[in-house]
Protein backbone atom coordinates (compact mmCIF):
# COMPACT_ATOMS: atom_id res chain seq x y z
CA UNK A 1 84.85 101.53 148.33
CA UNK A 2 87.85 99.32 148.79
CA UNK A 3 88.12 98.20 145.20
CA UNK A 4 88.26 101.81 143.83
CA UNK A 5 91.13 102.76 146.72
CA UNK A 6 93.00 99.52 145.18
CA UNK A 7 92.11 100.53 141.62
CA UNK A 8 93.30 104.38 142.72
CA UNK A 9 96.59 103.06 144.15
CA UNK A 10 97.34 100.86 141.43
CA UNK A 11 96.91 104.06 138.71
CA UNK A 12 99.40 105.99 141.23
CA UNK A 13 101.65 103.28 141.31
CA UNK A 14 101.20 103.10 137.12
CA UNK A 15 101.81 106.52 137.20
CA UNK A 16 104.81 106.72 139.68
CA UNK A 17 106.21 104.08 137.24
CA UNK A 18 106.01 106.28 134.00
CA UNK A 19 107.42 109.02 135.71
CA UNK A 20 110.41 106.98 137.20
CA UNK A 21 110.87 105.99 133.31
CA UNK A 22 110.82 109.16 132.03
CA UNK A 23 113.40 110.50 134.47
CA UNK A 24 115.54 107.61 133.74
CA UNK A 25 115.20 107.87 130.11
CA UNK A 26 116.14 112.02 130.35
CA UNK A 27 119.15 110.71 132.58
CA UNK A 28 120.25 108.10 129.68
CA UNK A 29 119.61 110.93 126.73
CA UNK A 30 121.82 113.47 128.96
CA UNK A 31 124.81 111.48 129.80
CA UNK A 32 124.70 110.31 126.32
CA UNK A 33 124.63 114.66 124.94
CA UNK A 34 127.39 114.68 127.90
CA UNK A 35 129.43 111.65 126.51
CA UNK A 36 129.08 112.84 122.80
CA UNK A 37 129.96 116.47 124.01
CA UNK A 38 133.15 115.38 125.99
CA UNK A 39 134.19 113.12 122.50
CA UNK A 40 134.01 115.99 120.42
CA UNK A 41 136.09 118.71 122.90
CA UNK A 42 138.64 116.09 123.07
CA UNK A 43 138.72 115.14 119.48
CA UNK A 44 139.17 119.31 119.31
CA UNK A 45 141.96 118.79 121.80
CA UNK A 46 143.81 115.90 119.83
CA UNK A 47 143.64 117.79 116.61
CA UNK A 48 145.41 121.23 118.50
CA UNK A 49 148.09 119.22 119.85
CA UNK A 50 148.60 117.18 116.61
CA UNK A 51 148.75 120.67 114.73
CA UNK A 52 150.88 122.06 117.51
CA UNK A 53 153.28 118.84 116.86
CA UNK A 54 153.24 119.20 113.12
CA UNK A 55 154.19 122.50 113.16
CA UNK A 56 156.99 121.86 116.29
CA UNK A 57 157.94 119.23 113.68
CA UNK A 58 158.17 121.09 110.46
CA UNK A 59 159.98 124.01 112.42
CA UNK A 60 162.73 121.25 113.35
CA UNK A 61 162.91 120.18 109.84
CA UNK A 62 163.47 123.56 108.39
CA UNK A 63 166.09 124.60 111.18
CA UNK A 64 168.30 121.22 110.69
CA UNK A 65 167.93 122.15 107.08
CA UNK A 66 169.00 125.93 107.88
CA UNK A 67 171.70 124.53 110.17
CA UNK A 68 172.90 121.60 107.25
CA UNK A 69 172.68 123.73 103.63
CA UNK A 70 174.11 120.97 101.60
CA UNK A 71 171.79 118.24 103.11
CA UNK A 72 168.99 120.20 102.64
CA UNK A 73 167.61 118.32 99.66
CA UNK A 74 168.51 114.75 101.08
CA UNK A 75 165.13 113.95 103.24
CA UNK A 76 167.15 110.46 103.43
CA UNK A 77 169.70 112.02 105.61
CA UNK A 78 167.86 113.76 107.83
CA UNK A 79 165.23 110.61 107.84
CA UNK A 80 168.67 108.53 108.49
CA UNK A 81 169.83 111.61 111.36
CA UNK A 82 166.48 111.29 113.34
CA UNK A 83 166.39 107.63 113.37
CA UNK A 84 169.78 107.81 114.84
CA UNK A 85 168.19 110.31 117.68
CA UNK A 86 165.61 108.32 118.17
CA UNK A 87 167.52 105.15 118.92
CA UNK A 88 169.72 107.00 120.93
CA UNK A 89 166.51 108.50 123.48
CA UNK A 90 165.26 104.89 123.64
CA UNK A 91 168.80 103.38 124.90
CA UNK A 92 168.62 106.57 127.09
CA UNK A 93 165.26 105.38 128.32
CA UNK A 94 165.71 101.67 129.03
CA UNK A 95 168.93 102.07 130.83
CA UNK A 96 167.41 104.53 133.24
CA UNK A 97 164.29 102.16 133.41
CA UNK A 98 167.10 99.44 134.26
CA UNK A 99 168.55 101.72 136.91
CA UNK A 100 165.75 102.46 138.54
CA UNK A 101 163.82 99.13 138.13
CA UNK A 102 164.52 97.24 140.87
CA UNK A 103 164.24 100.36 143.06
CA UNK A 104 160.22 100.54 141.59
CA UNK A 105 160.05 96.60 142.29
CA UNK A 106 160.94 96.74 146.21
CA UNK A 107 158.70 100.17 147.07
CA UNK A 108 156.06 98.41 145.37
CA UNK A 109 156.64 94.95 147.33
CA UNK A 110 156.67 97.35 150.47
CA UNK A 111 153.70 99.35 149.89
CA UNK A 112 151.69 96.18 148.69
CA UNK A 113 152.27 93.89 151.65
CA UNK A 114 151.97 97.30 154.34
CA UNK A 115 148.97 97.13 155.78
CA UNK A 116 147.26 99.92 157.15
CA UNK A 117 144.59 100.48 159.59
């Protein structure tokens, strides 16, 4: 009688165990659906916002060409204008990032040798 209570237990435990797998394996195969879902809605998402920029962008390019008649033709020029802008919003940039750099520096000093309880 003992034997077939040890040979019962061990074909619960066997089957406990294939169950355990099969959950585990349905977890894997969902987060995986989940992961593959969440790449395509934000490959969706990248190619909206790179459509909305195109058309932002050809909208500039057709008013500066509205706005300039005789450069209209000349794609160097404008190439050559927004270059110019360009350079111009990344001095912009770096000399507020120098302005405001060693501000950044000290709060973080501050806040990483704080401690709380």
């Amino acid at each position: 009688m003992d034997s077939s209570r040890r040979q019962s237990g061990i074909q619960q435990l066997l089957a406990a165990e294939q169950e355990a797998q099969r959950i585990v394996n349905e977890a894997r195969n969902a987060k995986m659906a989940r992961l593959k879902q969440a790449k395509e809605e934000a490959d969706k998402e990248i190619a909206a916002y790179r459509a909305q920029m195109e058309a932002e962008f050809q909208r500039k390019v057709a008013q500066a060409s509205a706005s300039h008649p005789l450069s209209s033709g000349d794609s160097g020029a404008n190439v050559k204008r927004l270059e110019l802008e360009t350079e111009e919003k990344i001095q912009h940039l770096k000399s507020q990032a120098a302005n405001i750099s060693q501000d950044v520096v000290q709060m973080l000093l501050k806040h990483v040798t704080t401690v709380k309880n």
